[in-house]
Protein backbone atom coordinates (compact mmCIF):
# COMPACT_ATOMS: atom_id res chain seq x y z
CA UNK A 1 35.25 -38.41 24.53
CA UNK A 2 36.45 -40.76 27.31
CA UNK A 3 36.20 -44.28 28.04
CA UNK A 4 33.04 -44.38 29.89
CA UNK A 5 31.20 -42.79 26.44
CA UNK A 6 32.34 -45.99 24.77
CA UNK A 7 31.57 -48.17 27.80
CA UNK A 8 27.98 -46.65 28.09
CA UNK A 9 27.47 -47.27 24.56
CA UNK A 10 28.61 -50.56 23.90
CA UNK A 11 26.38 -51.32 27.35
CA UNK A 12 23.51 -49.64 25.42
CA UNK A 13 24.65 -51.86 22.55
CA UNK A 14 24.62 -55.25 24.45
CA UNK A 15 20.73 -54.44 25.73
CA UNK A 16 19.52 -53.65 22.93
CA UNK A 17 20.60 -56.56 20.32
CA UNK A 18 21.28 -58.84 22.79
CA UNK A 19 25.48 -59.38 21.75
CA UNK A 20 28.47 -57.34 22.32
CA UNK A 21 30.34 -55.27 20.68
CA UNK A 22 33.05 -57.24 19.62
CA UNK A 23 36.52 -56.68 21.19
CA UNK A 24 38.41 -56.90 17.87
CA UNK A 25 35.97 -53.79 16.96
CA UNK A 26 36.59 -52.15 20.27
CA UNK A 27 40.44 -52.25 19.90
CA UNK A 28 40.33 -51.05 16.11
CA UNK A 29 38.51 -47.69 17.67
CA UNK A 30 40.54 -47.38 20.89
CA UNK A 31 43.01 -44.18 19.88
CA UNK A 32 39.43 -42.33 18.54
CA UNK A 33 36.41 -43.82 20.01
CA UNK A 34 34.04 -41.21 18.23
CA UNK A 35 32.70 -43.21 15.11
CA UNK A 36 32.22 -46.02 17.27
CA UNK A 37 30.08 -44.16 18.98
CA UNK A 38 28.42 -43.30 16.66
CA UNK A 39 28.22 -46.24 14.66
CA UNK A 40 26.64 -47.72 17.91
CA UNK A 41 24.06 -45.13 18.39
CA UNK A 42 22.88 -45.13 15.26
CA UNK A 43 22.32 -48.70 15.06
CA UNK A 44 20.37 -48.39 18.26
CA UNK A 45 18.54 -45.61 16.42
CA UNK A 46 17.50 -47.39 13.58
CA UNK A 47 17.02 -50.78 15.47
CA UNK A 48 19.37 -52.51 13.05
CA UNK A 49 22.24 -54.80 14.87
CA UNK A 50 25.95 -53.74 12.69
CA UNK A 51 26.08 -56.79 10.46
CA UNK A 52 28.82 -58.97 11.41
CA UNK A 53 29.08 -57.91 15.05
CA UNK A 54 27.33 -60.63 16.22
CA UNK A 55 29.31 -63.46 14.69
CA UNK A 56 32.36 -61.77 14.84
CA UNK A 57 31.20 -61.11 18.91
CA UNK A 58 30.20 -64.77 19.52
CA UNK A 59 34.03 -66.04 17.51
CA UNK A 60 36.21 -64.06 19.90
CA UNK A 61 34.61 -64.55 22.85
CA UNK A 62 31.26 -65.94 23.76
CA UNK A 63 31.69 -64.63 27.61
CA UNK A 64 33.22 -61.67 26.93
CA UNK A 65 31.62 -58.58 28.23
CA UNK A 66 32.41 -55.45 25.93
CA UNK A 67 34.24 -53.37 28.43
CA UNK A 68 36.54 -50.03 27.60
CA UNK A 69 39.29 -50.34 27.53
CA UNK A 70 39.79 -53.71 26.18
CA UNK A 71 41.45 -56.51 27.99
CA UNK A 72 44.42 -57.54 26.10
């Protein structure tokens, strides 16, 4: 998987619950992006935001844009 899957998903993500993925989340999976992935399409799947992400998104960064790879 590259870095665009992860970008197109957390995009995906961000339209669909309205928050991003957080960066703290996005750094955790950097070295093997696929259970992110797949974490994020299955929330999309079953309409059900990951709990957390969106507190956890608004606490680092309320204008950050989930991007791949992270900004450090």
């Amino acid at each position: 998987m590259d870095s665009n899957d992860v970008s197109v998903a957390a995009t995906a993500y961000r339209d669909t619950f309205g928050h991003s993925v957080p960066i703290e989340v996005l750094r955790l999976f950097e070295r093997r992006p696929g259970p992110l992935i797949m974490e994020i399409r299955q929330a999309i799947a079953l309409g059900r935001a990951v709990p957390g992400w969106r507190a956890l998104s608004r606490a680092s960064d309320l204008s950050a844009v989930a991007t791949w790879p992270p900004r450090v």
